[in-house]
N, C-alpha and C. Protein backbone atom coordinates (compact mmCIF):
# COMPACT_ATOMS: atom_id res chain seq x y z
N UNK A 1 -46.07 264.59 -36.61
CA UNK A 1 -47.16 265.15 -35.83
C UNK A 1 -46.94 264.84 -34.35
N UNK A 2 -47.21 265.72 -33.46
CA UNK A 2 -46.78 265.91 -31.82
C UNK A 2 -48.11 264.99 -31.29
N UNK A 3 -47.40 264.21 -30.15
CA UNK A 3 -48.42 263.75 -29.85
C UNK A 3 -49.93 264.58 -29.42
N UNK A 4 -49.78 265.62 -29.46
CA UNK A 4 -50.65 266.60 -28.57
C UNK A 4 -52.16 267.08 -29.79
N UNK A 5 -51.29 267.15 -30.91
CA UNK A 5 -51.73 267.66 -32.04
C UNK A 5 -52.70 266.07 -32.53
N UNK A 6 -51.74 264.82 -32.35
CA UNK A 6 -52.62 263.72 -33.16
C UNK A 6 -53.92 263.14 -32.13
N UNK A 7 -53.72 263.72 -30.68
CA UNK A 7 -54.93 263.53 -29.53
C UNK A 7 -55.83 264.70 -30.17
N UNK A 8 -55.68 265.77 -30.28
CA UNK A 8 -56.76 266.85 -30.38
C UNK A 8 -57.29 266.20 -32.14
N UNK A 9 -56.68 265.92 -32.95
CA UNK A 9 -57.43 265.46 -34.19
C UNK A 9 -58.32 264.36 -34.24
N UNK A 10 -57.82 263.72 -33.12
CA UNK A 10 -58.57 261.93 -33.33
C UNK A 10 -59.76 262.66 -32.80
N UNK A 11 -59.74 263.02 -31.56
CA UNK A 11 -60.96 263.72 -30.70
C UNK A 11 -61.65 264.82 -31.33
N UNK A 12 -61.62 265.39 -32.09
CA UNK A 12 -62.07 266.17 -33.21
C UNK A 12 -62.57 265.38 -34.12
N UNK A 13 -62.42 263.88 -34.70
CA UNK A 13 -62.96 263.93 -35.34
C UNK A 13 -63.94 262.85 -34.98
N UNK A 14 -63.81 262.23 -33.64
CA UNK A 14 -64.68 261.32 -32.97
C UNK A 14 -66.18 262.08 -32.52
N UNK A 15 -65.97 263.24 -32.15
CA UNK A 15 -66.66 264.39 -31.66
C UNK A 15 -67.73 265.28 -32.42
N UNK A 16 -66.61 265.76 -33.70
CA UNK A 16 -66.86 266.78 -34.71
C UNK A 16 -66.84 268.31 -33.38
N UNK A 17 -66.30 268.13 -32.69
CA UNK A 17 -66.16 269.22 -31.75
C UNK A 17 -64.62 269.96 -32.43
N UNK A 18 -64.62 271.77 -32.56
CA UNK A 18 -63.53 272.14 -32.88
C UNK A 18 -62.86 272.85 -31.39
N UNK A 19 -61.41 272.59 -31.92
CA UNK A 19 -61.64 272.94 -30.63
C UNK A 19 -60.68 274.35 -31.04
N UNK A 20 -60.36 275.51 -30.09
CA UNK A 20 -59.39 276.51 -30.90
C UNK A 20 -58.03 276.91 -29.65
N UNK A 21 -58.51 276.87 -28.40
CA UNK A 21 -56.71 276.05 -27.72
C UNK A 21 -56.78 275.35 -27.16
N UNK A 22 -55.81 274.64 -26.36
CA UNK A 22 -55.49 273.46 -25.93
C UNK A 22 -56.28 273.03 -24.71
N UNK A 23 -56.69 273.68 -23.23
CA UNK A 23 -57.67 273.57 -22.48
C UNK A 23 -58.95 273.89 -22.66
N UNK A 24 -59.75 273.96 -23.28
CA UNK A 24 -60.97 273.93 -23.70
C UNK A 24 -61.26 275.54 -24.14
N UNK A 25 -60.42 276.05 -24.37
CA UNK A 25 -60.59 277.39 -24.78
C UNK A 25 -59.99 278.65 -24.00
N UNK A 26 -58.97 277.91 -23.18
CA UNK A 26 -58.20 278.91 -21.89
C UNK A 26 -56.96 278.41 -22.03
N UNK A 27 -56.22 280.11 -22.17
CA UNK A 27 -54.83 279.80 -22.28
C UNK A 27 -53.97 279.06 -20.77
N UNK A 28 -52.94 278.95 -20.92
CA UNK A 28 -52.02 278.25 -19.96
C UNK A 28 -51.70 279.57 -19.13
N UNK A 29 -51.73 279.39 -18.04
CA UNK A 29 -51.14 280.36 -16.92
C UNK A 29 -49.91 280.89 -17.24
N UNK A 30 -49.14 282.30 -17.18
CA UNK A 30 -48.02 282.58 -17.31
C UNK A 30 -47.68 282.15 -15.99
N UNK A 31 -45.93 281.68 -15.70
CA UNK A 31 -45.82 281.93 -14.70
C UNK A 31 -44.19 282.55 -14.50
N UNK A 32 -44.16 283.45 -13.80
CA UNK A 32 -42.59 284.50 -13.67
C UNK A 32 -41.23 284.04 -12.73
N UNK A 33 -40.40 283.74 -13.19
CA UNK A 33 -39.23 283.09 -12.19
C UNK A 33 -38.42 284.51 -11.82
N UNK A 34 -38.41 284.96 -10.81
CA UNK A 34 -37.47 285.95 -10.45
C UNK A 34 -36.13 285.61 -9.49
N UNK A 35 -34.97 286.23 -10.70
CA UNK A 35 -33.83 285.32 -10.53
C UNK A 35 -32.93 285.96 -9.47
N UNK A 36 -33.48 287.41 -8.72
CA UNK A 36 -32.73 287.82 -7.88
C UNK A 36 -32.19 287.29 -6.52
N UNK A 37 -30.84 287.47 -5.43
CA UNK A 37 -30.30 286.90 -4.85
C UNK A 37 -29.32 287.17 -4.71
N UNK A 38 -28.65 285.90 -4.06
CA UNK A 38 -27.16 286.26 -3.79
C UNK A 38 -26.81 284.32 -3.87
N UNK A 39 -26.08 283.76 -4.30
CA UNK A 39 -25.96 282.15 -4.88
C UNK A 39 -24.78 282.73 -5.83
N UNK A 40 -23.58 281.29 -5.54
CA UNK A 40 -22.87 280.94 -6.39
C UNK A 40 -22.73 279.58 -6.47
N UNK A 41 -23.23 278.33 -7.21
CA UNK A 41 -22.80 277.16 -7.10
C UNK A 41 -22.75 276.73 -8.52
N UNK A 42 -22.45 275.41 -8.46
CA UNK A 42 -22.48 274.66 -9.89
C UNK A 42 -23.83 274.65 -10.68
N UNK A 43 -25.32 274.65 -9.75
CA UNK A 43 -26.31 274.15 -10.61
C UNK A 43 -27.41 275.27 -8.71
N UNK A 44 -28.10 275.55 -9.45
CA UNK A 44 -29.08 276.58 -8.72
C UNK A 44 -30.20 275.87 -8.70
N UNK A 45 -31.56 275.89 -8.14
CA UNK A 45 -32.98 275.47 -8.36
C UNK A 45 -33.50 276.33 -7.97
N UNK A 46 -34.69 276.82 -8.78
CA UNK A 46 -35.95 276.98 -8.74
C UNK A 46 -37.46 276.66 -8.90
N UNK A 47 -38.29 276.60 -8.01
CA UNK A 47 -39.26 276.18 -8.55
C UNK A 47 -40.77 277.65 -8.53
N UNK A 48 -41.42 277.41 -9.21
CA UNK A 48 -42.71 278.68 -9.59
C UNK A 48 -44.06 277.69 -10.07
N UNK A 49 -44.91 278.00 -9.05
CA UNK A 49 -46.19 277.93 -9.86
C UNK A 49 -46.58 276.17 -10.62
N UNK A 50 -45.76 275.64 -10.06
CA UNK A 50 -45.57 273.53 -9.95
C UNK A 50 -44.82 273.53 -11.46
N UNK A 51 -43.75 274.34 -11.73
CA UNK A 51 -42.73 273.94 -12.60
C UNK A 51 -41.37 274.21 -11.61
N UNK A 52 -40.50 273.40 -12.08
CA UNK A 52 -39.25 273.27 -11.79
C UNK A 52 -38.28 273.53 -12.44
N UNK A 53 -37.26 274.50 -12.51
CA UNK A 53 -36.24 274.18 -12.99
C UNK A 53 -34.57 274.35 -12.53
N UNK A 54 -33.78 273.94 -13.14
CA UNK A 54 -32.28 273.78 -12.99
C UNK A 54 -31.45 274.81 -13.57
N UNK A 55 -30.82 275.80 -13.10
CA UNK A 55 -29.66 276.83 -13.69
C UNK A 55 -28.54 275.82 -13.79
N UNK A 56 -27.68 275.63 -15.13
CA UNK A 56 -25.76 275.90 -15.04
C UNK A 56 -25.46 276.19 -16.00
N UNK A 57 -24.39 276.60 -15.64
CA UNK A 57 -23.48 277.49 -16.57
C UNK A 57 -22.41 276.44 -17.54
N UNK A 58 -21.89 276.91 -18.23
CA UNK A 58 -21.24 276.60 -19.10
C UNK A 58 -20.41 277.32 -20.33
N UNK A 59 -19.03 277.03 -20.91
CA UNK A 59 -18.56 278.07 -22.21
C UNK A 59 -17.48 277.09 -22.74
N UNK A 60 -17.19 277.40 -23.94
CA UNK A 60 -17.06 276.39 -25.10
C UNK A 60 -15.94 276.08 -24.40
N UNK A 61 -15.03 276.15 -23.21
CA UNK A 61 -14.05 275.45 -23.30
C UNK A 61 -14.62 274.96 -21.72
N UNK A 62 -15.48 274.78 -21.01
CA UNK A 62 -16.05 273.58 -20.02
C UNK A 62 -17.28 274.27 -19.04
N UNK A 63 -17.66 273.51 -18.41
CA UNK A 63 -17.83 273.52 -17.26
C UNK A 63 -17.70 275.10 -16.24
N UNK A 64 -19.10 275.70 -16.21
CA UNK A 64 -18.92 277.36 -15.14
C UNK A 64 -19.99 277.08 -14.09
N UNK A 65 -19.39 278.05 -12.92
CA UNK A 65 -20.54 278.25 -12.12
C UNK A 65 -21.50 278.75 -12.38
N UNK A 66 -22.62 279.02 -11.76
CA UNK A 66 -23.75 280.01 -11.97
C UNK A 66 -23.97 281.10 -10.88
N UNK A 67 -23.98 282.12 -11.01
CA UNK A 67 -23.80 283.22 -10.12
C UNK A 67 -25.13 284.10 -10.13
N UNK A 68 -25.54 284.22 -8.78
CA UNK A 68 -27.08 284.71 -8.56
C UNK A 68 -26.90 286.05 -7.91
N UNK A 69 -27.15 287.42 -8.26
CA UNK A 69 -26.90 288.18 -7.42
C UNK A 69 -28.42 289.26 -7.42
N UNK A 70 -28.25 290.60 -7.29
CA UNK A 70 -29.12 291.51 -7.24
C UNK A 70 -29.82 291.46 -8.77
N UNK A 71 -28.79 291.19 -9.55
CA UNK A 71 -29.27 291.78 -10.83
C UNK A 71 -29.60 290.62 -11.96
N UNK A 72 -29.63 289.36 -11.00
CA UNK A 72 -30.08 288.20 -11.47
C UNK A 72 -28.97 286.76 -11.81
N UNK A 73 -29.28 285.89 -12.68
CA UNK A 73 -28.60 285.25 -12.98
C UNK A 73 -27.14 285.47 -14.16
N UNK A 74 -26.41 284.41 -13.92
CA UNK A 74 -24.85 284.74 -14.82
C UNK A 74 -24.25 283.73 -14.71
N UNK A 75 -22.78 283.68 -15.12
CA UNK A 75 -21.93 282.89 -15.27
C UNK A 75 -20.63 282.78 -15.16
N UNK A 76 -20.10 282.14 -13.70
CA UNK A 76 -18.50 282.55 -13.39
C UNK A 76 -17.61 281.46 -13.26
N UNK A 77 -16.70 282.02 -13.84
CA UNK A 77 -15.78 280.93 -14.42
C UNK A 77 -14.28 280.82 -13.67
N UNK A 78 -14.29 282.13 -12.85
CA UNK A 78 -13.23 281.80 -11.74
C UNK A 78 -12.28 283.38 -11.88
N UNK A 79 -11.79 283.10 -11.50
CA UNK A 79 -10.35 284.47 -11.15
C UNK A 79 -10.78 284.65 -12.41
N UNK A 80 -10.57 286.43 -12.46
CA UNK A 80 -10.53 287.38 -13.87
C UNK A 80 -11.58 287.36 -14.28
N UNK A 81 -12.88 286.55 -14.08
CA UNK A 81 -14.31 286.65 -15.08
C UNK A 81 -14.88 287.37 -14.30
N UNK A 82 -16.23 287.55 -15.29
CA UNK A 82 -17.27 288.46 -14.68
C UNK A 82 -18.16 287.47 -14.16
N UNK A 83 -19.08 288.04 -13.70
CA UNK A 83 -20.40 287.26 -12.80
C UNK A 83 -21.22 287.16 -13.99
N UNK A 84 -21.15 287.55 -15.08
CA UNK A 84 -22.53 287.91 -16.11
C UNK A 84 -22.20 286.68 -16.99
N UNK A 85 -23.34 286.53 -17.36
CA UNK A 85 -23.41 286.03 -19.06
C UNK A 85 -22.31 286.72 -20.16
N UNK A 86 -21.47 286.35 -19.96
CA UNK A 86 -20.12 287.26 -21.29
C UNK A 86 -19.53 286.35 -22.42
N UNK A 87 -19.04 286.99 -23.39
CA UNK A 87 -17.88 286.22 -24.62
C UNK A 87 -17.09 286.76 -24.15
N UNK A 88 -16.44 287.49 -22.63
CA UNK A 88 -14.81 287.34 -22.90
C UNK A 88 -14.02 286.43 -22.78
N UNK A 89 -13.05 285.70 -23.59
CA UNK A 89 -12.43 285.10 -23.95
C UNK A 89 -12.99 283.47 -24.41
N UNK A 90 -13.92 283.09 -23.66
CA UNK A 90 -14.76 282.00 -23.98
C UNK A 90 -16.40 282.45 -23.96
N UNK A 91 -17.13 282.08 -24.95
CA UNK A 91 -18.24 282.17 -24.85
C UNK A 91 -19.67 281.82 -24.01
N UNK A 92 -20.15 282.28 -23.23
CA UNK A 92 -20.59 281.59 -21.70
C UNK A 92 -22.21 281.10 -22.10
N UNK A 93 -22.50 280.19 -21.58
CA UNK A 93 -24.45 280.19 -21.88
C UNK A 93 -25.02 279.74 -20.00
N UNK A 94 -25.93 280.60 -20.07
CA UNK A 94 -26.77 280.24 -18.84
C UNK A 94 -27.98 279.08 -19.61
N UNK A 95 -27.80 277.84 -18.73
CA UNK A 95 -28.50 276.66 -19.46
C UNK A 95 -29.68 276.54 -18.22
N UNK A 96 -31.07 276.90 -19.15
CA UNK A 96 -31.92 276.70 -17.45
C UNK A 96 -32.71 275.38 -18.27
N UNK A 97 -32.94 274.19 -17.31
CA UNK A 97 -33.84 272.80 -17.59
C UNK A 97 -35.14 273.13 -16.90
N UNK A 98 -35.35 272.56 -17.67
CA UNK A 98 -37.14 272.53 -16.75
C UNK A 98 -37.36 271.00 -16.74
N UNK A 99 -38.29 271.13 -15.95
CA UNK A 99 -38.79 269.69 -15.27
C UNK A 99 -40.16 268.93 -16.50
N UNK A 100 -40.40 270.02 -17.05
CA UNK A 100 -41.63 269.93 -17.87
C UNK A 100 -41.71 270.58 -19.14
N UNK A 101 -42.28 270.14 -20.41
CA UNK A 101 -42.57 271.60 -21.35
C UNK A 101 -43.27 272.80 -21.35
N UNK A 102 -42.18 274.14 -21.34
CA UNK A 102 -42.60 275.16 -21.30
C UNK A 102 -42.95 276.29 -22.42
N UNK A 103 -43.57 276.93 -22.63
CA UNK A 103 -43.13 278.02 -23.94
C UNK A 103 -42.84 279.52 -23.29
N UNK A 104 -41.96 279.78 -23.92
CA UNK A 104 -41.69 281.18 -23.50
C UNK A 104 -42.04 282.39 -23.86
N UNK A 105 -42.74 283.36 -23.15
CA UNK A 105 -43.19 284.36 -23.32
C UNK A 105 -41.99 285.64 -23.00
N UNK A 106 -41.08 285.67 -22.16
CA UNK A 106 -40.69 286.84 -22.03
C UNK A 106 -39.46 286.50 -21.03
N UNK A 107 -38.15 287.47 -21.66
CA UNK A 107 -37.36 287.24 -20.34
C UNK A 107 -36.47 289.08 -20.34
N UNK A 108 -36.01 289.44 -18.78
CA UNK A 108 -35.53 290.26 -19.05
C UNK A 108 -34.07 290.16 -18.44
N UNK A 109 -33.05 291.60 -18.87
CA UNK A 109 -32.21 291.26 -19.21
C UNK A 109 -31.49 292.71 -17.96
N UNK A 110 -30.40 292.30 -17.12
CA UNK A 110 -30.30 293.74 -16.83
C UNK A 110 -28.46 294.17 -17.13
N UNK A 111 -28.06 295.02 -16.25
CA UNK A 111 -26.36 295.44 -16.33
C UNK A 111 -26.35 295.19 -17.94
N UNK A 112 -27.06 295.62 -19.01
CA UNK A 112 -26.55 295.99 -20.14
C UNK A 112 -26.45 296.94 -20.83
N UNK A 113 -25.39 297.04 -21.53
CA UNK A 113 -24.55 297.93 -21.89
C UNK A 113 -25.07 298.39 -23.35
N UNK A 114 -24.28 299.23 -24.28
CA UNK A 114 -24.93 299.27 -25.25
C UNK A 114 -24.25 298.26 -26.69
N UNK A 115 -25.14 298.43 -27.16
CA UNK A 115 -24.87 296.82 -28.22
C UNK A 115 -24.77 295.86 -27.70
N UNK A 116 -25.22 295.32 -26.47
CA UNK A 116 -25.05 294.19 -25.89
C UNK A 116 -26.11 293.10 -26.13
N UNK A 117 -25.82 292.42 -27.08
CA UNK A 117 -26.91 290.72 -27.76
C UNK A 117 -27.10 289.79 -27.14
N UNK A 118 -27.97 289.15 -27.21
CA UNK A 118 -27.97 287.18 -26.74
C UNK A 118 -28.66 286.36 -27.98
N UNK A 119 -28.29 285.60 -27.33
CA UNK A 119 -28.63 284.35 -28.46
C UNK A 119 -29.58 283.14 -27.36
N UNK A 120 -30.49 283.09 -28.09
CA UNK A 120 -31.41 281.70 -27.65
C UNK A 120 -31.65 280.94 -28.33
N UNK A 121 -30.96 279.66 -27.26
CA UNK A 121 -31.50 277.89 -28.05
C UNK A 121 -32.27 277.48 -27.45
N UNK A 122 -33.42 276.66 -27.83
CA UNK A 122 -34.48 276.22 -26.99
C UNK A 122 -34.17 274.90 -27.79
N UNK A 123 -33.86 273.79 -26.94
CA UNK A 123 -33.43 271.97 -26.54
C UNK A 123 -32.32 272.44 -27.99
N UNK A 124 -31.96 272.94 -27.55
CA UNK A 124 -30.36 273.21 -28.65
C UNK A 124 -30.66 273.60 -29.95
N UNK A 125 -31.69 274.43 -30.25
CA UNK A 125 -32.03 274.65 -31.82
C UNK A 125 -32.16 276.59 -31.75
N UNK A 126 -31.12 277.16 -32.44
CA UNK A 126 -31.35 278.80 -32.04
C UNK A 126 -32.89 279.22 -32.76
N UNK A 127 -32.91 280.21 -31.86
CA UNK A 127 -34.28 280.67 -31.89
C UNK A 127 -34.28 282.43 -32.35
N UNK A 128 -33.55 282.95 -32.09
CA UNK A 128 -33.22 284.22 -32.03
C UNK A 128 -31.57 284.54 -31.56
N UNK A 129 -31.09 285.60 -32.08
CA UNK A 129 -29.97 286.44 -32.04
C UNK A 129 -30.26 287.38 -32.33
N UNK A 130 -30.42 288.72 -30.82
CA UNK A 130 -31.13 289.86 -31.14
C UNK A 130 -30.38 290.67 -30.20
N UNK A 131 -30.59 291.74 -30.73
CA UNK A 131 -30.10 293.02 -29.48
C UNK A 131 -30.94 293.02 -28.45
N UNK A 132 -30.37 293.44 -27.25
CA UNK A 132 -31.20 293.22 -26.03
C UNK A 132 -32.06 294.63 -25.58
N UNK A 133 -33.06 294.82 -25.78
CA UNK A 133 -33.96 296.38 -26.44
C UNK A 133 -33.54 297.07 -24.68
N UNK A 134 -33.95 298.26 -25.10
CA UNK A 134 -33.52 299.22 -23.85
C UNK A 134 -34.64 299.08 -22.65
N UNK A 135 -35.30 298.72 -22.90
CA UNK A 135 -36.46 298.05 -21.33
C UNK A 135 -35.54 297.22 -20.65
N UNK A 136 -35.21 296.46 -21.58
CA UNK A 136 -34.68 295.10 -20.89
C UNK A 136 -35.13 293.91 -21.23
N UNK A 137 -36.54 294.40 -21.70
CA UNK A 137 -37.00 292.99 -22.05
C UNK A 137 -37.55 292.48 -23.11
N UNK A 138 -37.57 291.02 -23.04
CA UNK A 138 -37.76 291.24 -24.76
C UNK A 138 -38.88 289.90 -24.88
N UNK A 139 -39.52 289.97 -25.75
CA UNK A 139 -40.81 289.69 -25.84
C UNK A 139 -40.84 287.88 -27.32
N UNK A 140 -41.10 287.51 -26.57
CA UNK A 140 -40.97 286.40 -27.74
C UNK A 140 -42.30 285.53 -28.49
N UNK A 141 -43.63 286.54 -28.15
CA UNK A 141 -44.77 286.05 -28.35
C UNK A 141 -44.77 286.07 -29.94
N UNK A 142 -44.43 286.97 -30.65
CA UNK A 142 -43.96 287.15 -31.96
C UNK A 142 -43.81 285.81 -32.79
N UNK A 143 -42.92 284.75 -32.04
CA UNK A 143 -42.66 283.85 -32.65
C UNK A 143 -43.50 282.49 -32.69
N UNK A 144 -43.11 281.76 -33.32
CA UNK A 144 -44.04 280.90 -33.60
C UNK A 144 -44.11 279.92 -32.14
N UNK A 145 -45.42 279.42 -31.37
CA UNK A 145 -45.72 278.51 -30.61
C UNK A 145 -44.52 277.57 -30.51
N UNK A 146 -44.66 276.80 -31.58
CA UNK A 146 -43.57 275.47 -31.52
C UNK A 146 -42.68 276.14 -31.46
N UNK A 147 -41.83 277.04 -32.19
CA UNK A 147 -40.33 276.89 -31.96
C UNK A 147 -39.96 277.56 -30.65
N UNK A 148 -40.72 278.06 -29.74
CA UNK A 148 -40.04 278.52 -28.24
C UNK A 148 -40.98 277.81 -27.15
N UNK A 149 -41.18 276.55 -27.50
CA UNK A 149 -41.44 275.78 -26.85
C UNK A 149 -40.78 274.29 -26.61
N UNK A 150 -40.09 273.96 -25.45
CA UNK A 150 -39.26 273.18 -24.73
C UNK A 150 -38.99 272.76 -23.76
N UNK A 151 -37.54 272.17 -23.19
CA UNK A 151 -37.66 272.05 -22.06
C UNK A 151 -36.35 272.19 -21.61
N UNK A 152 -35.14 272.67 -22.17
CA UNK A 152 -34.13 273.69 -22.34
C UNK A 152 -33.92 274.92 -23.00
N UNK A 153 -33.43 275.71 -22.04
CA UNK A 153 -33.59 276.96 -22.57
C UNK A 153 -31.82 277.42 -22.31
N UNK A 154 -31.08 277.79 -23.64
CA UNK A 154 -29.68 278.08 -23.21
C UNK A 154 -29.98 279.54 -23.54
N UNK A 155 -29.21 280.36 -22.92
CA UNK A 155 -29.16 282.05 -23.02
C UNK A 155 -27.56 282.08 -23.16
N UNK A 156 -26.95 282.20 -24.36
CA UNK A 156 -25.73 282.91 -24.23
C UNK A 156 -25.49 284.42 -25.00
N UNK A 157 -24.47 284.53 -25.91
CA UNK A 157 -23.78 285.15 -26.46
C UNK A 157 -23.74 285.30 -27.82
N UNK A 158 -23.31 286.57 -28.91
CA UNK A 158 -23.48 286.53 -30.15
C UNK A 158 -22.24 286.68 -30.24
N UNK A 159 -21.28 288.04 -29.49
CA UNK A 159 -19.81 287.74 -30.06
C UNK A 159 -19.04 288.30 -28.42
N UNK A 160 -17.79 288.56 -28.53
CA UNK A 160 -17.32 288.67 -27.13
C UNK A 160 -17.18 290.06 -26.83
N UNK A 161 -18.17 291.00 -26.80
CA UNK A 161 -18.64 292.31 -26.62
C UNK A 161 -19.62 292.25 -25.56
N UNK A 162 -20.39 291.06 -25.99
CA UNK A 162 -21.77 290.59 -24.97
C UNK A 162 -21.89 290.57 -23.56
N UNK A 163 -21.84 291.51 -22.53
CA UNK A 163 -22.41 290.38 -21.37
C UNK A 163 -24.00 291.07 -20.72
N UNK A 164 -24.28 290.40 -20.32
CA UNK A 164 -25.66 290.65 -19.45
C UNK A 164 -25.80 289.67 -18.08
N UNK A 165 -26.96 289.91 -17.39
CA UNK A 165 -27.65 288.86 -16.10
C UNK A 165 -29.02 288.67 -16.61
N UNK A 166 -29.27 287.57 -16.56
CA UNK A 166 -30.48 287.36 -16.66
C UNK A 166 -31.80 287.52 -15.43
N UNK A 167 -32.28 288.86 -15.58
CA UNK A 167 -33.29 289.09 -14.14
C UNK A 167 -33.94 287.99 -13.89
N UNK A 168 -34.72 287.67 -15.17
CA UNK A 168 -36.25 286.94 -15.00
C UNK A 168 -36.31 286.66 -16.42
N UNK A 169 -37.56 285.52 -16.06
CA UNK A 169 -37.79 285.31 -17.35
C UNK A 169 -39.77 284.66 -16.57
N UNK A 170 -40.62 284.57 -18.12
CA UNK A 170 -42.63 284.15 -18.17
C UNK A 170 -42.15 283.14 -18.68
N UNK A 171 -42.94 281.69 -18.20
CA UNK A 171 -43.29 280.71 -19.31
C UNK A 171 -44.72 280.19 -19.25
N UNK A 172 -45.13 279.56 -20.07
CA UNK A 172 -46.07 279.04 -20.03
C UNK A 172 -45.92 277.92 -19.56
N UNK A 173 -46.84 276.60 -19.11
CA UNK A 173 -46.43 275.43 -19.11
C UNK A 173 -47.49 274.86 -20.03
N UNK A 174 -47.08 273.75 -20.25
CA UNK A 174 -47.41 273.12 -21.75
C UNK A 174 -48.63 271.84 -21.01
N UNK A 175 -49.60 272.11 -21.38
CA UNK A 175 -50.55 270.93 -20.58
C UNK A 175 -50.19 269.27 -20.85
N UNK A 176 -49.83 268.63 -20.27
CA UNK A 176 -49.70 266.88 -20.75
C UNK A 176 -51.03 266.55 -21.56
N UNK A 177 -50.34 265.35 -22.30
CA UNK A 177 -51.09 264.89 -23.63
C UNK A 177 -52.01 264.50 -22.71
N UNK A 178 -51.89 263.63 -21.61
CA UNK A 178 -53.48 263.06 -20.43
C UNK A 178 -54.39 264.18 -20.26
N UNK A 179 -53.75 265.15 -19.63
CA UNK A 179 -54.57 266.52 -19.51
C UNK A 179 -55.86 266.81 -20.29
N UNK A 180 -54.79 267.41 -21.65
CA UNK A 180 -55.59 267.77 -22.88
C UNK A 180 -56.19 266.56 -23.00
N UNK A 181 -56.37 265.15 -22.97
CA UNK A 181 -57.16 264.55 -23.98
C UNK A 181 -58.38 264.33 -22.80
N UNK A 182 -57.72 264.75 -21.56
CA UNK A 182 -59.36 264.40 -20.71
C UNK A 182 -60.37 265.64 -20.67
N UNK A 183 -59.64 267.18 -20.79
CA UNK A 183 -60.36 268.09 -21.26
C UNK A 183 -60.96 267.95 -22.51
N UNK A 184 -60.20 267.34 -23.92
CA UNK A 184 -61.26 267.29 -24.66
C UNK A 184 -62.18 266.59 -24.96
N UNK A 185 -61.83 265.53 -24.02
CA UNK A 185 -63.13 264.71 -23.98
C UNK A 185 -64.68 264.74 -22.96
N UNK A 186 -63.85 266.08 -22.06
CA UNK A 186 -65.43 266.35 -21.75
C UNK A 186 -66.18 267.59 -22.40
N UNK A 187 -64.67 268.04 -23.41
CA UNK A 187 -65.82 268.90 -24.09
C UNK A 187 -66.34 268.43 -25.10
N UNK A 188 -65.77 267.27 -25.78
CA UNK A 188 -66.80 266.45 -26.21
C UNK A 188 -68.14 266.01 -25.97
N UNK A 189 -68.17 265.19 -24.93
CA UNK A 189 -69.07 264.87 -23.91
C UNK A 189 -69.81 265.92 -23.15
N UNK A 190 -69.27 267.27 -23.38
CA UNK A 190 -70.47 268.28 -23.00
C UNK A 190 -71.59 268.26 -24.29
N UNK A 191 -70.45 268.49 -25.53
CA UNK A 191 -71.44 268.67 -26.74
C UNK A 191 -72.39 267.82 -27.15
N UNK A 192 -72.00 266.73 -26.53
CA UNK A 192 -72.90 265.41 -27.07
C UNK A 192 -74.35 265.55 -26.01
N UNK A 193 -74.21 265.54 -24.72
CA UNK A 193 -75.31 266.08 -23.84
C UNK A 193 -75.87 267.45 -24.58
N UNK A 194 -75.50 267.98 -24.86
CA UNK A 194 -76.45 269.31 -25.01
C UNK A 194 -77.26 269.08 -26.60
N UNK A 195 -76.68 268.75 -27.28
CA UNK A 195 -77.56 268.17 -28.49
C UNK A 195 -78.62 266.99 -27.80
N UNK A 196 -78.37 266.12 -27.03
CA UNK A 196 -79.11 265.11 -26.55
C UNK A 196 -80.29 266.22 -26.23
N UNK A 197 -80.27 267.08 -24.97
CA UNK A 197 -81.03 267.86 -24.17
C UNK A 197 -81.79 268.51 -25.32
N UNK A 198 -81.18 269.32 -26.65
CA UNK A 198 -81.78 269.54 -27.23
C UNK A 198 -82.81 269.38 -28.21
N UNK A 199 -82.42 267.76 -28.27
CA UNK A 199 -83.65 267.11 -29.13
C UNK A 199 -84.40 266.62 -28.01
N UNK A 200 -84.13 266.00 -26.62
CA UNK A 200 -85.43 266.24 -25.78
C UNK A 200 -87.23 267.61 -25.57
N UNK A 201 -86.31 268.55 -25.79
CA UNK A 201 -87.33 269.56 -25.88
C UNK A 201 -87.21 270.39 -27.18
């Protein structure tokens, strides 16, 4: 059990207050990282909306740059590669860290071609291997809360046909266990006043 989950039960049952999401009944802010530019270095930063995070690249045989252009983020590995997220010849992953836990709602995808896939690990556990839909973007509300919620997010490759840039990507941010347990304790402490008030009159 997450710590998040065994704060909202204790307080639930100290209370008898239910509660049904995590801030007293208001979802978490989306917030949108837009990856357009012009950047080539080892490790990129961004920050959105008081989250932080870290771009680099990487493919099974070491160490890539990360390459930022019009059409978003990628991965370059030197003479002969592409700027994109690709499997040619080594398999590439754009690795973005965050500073905090996030869940992901949505990322899009551009310069792709047809049949062109990715694969997502969130803190190294795959999440999906899907075709990349013709919008561009692809929607991950579908899936379950916990499993696209983290605080690494790798974007690579399914086979070496693949490449894309990553435009953008929504996350949520994940409220701290302090947070939530001081929101639910004043909605506790609301409920307990208003029953009080109500047996006053």
């Amino acid at each position: 059990m997450t710590t998040v989950n065994f704060l909202k039960k204790a307080l639930m049952a100290a209370t008898g207050a239910t509660v049904v999401t995590l801030a007293g009944g208001q979802a978490a802010e989306a917030v949108t990282f837009n990856f357009g530019g012009f950047d080539l270095d080892n490790s990129l930063s961004f920050s959105e909306g008081g989250i932080d995070l870290t771009a680099t690249g990487f493919a099974t045989n070491g160490n890539r740059q990360v390459s930022r252009g019009p059409n978003g983020l990628g991965v370059f590995g030197g003479f002969g590669d592409s700027f994109q997220v690709d499997g040619l010849g080594f398999n590439e992953t754009l690795q973005l860290e965050f500073n905090k836990q996030i869940s992901l709602v949505s990322a899009t995808f551009s310069r792709v071609g047809f049949n062109d896939d990715f694969r997502l690990l969130v803190d190294g556990n795959q999440l999906v291997s899907a075709d990349i839909p013709g919008t561009g973007t692809f929607d991950f509300t579908s899936f379950a809360l916990a499993d696209r919620t983290g605080s690494v997010l790798g974007f690579t490759v399914a086979d070496n046909n693949d490449d894309y840039f990553l435009r953008s990507i929504e996350v949520e941010p994940v409220p701290e266990p302090l947070t939530i347990l001081g929101s639910l304790s004043a909605l506790g402490m609301g409920a307990a006043l208003k029953k009080k008030q109500q047996k006053k009159s």
